[in-house]
Protein backbone atom coordinates (compact mmCIF):
# COMPACT_ATOMS: atom_id res chain seq x y z
CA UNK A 1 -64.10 71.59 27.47
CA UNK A 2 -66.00 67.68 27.85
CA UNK A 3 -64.15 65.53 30.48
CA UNK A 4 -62.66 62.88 29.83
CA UNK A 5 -62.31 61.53 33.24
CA UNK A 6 -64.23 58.23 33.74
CA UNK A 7 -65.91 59.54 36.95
CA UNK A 8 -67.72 63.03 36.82
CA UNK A 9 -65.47 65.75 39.47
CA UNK A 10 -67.34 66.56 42.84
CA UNK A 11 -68.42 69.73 43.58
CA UNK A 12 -65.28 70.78 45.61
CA UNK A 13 -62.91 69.07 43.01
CA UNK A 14 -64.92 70.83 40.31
CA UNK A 15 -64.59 74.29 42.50
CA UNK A 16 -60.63 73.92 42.83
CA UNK A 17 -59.60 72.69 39.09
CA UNK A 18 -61.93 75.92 37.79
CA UNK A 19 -60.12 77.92 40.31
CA UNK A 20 -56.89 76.58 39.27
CA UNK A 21 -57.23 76.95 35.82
CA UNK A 22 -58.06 80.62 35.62
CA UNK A 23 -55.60 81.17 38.28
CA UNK A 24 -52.87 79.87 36.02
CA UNK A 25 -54.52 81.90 33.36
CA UNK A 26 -54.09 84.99 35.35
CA UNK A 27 -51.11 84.47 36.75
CA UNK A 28 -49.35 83.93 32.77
CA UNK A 29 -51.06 87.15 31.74
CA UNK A 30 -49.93 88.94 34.68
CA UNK A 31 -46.21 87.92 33.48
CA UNK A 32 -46.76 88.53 29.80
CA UNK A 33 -48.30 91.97 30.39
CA UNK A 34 -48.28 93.33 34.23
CA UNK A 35 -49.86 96.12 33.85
CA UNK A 36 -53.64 94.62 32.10
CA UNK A 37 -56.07 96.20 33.93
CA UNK A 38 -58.63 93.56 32.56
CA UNK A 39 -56.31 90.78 34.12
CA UNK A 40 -56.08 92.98 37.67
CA UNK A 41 -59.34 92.96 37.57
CA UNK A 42 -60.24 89.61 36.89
CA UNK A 43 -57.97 88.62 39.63
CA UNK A 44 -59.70 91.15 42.00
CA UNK A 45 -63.24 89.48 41.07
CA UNK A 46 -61.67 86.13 41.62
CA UNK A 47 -60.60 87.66 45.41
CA UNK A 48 -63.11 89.09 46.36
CA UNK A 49 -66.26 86.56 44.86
CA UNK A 50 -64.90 83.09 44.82
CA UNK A 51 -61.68 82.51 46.90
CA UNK A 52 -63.18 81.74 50.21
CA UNK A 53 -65.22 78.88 48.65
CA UNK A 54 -61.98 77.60 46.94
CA UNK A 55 -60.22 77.38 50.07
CA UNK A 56 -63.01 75.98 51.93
CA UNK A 57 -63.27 73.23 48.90
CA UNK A 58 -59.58 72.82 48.96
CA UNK A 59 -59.00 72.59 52.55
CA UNK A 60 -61.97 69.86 52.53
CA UNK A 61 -60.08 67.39 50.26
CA UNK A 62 -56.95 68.25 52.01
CA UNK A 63 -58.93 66.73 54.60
CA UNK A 64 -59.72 63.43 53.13
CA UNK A 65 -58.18 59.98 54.18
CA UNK A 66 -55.01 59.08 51.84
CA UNK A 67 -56.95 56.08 50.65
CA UNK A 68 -59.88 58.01 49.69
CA UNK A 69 -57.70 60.24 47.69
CA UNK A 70 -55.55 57.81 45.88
CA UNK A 71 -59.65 55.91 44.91
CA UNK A 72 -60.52 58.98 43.54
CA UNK A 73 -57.22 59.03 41.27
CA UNK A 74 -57.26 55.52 40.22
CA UNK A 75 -61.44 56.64 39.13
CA UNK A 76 -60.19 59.94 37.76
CA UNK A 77 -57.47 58.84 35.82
CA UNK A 78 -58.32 55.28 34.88
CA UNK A 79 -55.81 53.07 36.64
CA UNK A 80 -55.02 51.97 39.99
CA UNK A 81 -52.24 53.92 41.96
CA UNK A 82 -49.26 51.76 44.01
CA UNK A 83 -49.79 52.21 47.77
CA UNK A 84 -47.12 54.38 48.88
CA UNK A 85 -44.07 52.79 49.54
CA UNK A 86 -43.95 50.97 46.10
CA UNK A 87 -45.13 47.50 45.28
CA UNK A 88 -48.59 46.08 45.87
């Protein structure tokens, strides 16, 4: 899939919108069929292989200042953001 983003993802924003894509994925073939035992164990794999290193990527940006965040929007997405609170 080519982004379309103006600025390329980071390696920890890269790791958590993989991670939340084929989460998503899993999670809508878990509801359309429960009982897959190709999703299960996709899901497993997912556990066990590459869910630390999501959370430690997610928790990182958790960690990052507001204003840092709403930059990396605006860059992202291709606009500027209104502080919070409304108006500029």
């Amino acid at each position: 899939m080519p982004q379309t983003a103006k600025a390329p993802l980071d390696a920890d924003e890269e790791r958590v919108a993989r991670a939340q894509r084929l989460l998503i994925q899993l999670g809508a073939a878990l509801v359309s069929q429960p009982f897959d035992t190709r999703t299960h164990d996709q899901l497993r794999a997912f556990l066990a292989d590459d869910a630390d290193d999501v959370l430690a990527s997610l928790q990182a940006l958790q960690r990052r200042p507001e204003s840092e965040l709403r930059r990396r929007v605006a860059e992202l997405a291709g606009h500027n953001l209104l502080p919070a609170g409304g108006a500029a």
